[in-house]
PDB file of N, CA and C in Angstrom:
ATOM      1  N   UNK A   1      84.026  94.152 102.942  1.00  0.00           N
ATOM      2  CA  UNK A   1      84.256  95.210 103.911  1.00  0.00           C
ATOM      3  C   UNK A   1      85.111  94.685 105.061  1.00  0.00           C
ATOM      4  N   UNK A   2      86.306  95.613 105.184  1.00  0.00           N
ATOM      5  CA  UNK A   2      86.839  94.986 106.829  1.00  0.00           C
ATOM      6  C   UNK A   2      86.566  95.456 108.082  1.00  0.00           C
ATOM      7  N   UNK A   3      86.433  94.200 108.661  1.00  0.00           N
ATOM      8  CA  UNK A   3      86.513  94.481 110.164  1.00  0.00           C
ATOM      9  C   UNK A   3      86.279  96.101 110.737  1.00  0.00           C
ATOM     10  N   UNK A   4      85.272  96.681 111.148  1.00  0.00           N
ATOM     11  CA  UNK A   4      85.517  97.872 111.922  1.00  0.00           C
ATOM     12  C   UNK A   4      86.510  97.991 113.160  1.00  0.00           C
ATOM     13  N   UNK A   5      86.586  96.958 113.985  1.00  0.00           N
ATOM     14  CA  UNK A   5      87.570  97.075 115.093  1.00  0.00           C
ATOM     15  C   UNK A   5      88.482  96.691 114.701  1.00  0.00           C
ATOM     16  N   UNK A   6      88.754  95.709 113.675  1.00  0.00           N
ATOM     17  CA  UNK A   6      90.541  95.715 113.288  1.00  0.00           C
ATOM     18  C   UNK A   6      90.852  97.125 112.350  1.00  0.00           C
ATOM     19  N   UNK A   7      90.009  97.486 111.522  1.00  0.00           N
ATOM     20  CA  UNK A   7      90.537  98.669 111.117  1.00  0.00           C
ATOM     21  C   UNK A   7      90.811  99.859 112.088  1.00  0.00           C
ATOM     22  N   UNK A   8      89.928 100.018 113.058  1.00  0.00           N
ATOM     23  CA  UNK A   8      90.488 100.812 114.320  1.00  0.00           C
ATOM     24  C   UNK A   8      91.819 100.965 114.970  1.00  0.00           C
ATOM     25  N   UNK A   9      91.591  99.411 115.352  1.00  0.00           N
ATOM     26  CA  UNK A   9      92.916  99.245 116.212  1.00  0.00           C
ATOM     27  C   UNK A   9      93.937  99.246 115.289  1.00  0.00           C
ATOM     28  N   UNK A  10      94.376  99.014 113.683  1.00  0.00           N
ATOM     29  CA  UNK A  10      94.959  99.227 113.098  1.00  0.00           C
ATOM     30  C   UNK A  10      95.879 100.743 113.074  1.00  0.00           C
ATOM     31  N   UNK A  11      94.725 101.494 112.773  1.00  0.00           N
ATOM     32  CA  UNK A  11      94.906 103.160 112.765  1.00  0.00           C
ATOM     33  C   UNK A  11      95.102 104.023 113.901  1.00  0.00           C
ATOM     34  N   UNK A  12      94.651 103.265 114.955  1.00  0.00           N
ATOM     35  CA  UNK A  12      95.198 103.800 116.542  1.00  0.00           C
ATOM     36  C   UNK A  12      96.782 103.392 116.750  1.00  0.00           C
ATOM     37  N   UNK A  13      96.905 101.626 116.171  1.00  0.00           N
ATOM     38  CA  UNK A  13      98.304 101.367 116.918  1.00  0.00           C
ATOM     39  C   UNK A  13      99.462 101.250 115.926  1.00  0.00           C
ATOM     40  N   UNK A  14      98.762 100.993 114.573  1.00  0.00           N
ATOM     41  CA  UNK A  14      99.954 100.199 113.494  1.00  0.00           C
ATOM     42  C   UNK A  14     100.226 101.520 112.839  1.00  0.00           C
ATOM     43  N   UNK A  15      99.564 102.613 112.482  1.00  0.00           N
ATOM     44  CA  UNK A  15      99.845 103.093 111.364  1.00  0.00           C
ATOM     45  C   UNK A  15     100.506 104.283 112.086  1.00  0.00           C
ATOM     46  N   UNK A  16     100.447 104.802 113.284  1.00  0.00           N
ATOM     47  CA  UNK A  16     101.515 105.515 113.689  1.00  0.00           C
ATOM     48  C   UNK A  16     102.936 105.163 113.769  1.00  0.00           C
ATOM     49  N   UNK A  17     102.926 103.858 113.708  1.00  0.00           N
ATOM     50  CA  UNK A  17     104.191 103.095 113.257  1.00  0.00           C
ATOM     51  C   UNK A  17     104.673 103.816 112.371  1.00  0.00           C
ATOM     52  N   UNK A  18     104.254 104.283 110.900  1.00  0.00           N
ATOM     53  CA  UNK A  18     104.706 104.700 109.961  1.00  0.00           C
ATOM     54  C   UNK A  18     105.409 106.140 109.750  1.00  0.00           C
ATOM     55  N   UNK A  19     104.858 106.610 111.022  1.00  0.00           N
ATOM     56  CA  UNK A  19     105.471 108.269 111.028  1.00  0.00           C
ATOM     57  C   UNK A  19     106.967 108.270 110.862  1.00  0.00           C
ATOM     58  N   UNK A  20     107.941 107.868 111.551  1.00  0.00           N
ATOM     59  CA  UNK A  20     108.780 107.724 111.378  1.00  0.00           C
ATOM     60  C   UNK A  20     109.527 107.302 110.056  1.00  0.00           C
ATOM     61  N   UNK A  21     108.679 106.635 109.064  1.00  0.00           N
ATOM     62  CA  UNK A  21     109.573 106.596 108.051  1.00  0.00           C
ATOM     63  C   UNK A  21     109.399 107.393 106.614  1.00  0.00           C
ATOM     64  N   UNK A  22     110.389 107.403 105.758  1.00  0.00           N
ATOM     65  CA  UNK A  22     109.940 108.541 104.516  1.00  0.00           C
ATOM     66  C   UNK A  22     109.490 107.863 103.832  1.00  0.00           C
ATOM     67  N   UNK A  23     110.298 107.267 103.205  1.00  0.00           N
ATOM     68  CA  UNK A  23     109.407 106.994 101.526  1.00  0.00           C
ATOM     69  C   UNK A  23     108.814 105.444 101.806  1.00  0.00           C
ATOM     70  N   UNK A  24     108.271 104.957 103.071  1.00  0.00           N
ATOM     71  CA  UNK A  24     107.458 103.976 103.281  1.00  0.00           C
ATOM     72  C   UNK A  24     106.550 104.240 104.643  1.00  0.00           C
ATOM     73  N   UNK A  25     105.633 105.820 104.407  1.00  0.00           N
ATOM     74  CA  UNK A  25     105.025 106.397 105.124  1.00  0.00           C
ATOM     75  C   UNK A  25     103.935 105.734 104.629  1.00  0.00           C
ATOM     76  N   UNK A  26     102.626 106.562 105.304  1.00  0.00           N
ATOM     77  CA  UNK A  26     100.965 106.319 104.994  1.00  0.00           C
ATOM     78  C   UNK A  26     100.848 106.389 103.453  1.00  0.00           C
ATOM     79  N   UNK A  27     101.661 107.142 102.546  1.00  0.00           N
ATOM     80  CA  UNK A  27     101.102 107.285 101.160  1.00  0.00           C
ATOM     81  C   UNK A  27     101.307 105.950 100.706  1.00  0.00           C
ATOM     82  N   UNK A  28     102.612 105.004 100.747  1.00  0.00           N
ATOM     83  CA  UNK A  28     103.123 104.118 101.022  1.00  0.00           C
ATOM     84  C   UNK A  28     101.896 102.870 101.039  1.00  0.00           C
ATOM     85  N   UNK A  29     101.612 103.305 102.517  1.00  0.00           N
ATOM     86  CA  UNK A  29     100.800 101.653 103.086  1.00  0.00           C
ATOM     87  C   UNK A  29      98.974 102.483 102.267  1.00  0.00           C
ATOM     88  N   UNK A  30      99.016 103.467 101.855  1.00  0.00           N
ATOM     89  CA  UNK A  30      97.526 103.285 101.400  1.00  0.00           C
ATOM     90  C   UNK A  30      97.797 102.598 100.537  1.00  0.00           C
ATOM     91  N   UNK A  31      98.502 102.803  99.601  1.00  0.00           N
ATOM     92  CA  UNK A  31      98.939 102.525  98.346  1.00  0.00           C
ATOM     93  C   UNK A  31      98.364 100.876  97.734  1.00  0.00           C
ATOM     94  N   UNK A  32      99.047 100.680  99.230  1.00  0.00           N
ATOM     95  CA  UNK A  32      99.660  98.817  99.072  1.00  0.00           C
ATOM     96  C   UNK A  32      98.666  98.141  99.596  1.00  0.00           C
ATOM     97  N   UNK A  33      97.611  98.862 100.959  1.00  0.00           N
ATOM     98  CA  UNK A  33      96.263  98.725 101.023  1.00  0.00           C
ATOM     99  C   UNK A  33      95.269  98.488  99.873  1.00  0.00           C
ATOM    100  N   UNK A  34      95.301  99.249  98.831  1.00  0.00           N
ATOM    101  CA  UNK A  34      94.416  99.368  98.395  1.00  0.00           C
ATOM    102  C   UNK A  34      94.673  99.048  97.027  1.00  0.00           C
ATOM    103  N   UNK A  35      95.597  98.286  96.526  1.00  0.00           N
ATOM    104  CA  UNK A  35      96.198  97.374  95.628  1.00  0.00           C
ATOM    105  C   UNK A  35      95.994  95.845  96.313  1.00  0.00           C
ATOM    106  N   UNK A  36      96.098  95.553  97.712  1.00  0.00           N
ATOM    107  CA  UNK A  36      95.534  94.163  98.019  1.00  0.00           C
ATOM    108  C   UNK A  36      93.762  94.222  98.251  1.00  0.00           C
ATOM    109  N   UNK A  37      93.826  95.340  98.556  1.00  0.00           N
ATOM    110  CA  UNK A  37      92.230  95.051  98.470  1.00  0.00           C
ATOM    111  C   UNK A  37      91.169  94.703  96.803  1.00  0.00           C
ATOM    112  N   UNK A  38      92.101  95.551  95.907  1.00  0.00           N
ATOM    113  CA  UNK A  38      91.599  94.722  94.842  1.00  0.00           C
ATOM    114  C   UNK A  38      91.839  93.314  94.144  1.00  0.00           C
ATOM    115  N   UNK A  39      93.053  93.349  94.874  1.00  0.00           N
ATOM    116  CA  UNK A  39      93.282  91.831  94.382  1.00  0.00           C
ATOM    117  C   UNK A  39      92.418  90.777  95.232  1.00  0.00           C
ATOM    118  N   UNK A  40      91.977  90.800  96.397  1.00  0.00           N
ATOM    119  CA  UNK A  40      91.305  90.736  97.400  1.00  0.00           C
ATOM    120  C   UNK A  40      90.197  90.244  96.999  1.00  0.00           C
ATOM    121  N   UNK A  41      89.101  91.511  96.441  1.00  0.00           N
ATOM    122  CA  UNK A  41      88.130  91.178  95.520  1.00  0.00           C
ATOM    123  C   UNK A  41      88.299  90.431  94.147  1.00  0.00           C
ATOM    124  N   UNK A  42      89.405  90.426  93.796  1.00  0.00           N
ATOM    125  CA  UNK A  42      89.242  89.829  92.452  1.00  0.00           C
ATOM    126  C   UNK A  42      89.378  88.003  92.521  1.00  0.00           C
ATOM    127  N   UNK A  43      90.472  88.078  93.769  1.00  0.00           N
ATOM    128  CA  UNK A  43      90.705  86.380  93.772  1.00  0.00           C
ATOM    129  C   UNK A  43      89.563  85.994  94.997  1.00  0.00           C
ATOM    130  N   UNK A  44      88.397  86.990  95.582  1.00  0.00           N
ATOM    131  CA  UNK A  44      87.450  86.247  96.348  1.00  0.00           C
ATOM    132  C   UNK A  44      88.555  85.798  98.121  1.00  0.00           C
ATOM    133  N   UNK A  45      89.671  86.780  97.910  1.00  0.00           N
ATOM    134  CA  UNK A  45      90.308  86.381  99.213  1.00  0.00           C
ATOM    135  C   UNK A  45      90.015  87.442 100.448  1.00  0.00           C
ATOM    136  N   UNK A  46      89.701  86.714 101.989  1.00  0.00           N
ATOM    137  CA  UNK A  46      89.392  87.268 103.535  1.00  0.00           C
ATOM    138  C   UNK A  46      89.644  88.181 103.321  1.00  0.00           C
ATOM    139  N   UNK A  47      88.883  89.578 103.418  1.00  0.00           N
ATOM    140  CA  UNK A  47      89.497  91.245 103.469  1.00  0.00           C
ATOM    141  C   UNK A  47      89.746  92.073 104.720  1.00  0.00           C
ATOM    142  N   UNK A  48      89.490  90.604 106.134  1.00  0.00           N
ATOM    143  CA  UNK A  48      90.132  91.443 106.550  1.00  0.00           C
ATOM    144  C   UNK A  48      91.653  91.139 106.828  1.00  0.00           C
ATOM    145  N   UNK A  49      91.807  90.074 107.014  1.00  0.00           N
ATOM    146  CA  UNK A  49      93.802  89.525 106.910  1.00  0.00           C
ATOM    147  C   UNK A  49      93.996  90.042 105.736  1.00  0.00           C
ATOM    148  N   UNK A  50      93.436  90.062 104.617  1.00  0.00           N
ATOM    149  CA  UNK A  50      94.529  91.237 103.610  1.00  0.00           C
ATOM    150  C   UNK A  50      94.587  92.504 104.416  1.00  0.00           C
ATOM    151  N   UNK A  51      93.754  93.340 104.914  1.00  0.00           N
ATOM    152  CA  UNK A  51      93.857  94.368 105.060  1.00  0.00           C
ATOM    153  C   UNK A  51      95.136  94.413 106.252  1.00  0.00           C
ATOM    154  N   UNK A  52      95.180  93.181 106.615  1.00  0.00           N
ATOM    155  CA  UNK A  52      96.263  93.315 108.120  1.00  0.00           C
ATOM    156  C   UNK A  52      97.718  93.004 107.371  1.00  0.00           C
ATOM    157  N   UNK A  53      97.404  92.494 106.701  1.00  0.00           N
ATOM    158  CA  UNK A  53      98.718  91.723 106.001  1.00  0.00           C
ATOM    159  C   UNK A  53      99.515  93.661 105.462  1.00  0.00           C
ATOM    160  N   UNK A  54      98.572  93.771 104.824  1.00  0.00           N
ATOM    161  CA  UNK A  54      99.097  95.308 103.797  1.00  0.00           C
ATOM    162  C   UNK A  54      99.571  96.128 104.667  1.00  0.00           C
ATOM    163  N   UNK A  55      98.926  96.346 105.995  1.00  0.00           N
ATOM    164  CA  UNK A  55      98.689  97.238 106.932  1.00  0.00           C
ATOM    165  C   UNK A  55     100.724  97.211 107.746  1.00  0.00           C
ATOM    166  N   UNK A  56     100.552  95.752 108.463  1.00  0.00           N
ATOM    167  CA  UNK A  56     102.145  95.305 108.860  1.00  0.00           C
ATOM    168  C   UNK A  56     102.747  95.440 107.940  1.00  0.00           C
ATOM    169  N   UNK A  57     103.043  95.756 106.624  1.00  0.00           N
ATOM    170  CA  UNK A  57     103.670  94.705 105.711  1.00  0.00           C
ATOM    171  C   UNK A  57     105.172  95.444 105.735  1.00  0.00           C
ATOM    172  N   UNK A  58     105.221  96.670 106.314  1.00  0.00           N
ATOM    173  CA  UNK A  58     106.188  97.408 106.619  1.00  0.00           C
ATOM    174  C   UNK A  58     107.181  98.130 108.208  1.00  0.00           C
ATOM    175  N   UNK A  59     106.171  97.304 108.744  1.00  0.00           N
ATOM    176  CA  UNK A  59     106.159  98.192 110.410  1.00  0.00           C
ATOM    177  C   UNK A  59     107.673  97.446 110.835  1.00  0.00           C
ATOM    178  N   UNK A  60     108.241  96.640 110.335  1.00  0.00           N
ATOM    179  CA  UNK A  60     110.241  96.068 110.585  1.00  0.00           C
ATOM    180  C   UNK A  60     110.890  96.934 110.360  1.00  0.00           C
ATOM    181  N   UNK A  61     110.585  97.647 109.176  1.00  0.00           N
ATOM    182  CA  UNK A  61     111.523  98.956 108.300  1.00  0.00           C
ATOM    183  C   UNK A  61     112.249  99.197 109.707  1.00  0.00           C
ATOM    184  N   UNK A  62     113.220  99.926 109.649  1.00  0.00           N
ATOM    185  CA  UNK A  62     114.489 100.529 110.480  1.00  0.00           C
ATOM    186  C   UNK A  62     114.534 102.102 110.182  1.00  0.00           C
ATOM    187  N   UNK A  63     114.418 102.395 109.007  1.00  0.00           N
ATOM    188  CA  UNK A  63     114.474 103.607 107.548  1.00  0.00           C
ATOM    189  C   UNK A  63     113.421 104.005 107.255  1.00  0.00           C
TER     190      UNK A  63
END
């Protein structure tokens, strides 16, 4: 399970980040969320830096 306050502050500050872009919006970062989170569980790796890792993994985009 991750972090309740990093998932917060995630969804308050990072993921409005994403409004601005099209085809690497929220459908986008759930997507990629929740493809590291199983890998996550499967290799026994920290869930909540995956979840931060997935979360940024786009917020540079320009587009």
């Amino acid at each position: 399970m991750v972090n309740v306050e990093i998932k917060k502050y995630i969804e308050e500050n990072i993921f409005p980040m994403y409004e601005k872009f099209y085809s690497h919006g929220m459908i986008h970062v759930n997507n990629v969320i929740d493809n590291v989170m199983m890998l996550a569980d499967y290799y026994d790796l920290n869930k909540d830096m995956c979840y931060v890792m997935a979360s940024y993994h786009d917020v540079g985009k320009s587009r």
